[in-house]
Protein backbone atom coordinates (compact mmCIF):
# COMPACT_ATOMS: atom_id res chain seq x y z
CA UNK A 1 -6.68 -2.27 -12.98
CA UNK A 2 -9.56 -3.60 -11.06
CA UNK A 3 -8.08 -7.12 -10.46
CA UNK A 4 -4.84 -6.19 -7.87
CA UNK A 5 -6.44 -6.43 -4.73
CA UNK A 6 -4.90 -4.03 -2.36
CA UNK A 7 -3.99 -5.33 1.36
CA UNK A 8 -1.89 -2.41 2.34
CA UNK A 9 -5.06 -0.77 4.44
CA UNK A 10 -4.73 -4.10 6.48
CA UNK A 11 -0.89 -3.90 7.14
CA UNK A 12 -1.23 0.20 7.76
CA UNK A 13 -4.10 -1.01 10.23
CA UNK A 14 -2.03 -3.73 12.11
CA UNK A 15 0.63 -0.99 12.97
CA UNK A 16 -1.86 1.80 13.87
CA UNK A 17 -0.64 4.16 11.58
CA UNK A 18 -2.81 6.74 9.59
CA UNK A 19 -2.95 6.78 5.95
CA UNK A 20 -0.74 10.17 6.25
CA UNK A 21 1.62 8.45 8.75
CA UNK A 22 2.36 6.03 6.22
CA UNK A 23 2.34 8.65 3.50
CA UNK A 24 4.82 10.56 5.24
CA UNK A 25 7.33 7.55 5.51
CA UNK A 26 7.03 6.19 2.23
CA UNK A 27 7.38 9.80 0.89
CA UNK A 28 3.92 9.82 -1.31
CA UNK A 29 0.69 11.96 -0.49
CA UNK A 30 -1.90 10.64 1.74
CA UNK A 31 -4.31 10.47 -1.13
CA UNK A 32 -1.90 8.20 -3.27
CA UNK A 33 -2.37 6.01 0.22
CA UNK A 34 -6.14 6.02 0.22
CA UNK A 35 -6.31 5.31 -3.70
CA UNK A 36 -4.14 2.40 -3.42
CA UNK A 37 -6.39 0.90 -0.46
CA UNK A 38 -9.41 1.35 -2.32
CA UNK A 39 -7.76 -0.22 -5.91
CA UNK A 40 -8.34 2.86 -7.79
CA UNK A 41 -4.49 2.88 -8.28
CA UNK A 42 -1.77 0.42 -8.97
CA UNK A 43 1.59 1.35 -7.17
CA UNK A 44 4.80 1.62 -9.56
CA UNK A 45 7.09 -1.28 -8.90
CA UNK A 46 9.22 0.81 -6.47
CA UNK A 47 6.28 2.13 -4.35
CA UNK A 48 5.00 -1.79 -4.00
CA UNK A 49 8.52 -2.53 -3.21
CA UNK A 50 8.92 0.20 -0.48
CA UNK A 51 5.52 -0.89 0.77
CA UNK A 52 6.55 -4.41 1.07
CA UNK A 53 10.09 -3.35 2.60
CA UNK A 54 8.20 -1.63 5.37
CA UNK A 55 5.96 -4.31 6.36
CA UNK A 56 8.35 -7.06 6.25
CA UNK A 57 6.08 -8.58 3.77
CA UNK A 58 6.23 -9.97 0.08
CA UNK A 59 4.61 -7.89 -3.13
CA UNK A 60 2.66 -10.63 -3.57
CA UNK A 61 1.10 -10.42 0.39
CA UNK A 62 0.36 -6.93 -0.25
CA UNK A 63 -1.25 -6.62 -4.00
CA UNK A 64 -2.87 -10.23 -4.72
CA UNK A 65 -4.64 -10.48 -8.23
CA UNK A 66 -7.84 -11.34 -8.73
């Protein structure tokens, strides 16, 4: 689990939303948000997809393996 890289809290920062903003409107808890940015937790396949869906951006731009 420690080798996907999370960009997500670089995207969320670019649009000035808060971790609960985006929360809200990809319909997971904050915390799910702040666990993801900090690679403690790998999103299911849907979540990344939403994720990348919302930021106009490729799975691969947002989770990069290290």
């Amino acid at each position: 689990m420690q080798n996907i890289h999370s960009h997500l809290k670089e995207f969320r920062a670019q649009k000035g939303l808060s971790q609960g903003q985006l929360a809200e409107k990809l319909g997971v808890t904050r915390q799910t948000i702040n666990a993801i940015e900090q690679s403690k937790y790998q999103p299911s396949l849907s979540l990344a997809y939403d994720c990348a869906k919302f930021f106009g951006t490729t799975i691969e731009e947002l989770f990069t393996y290290k």
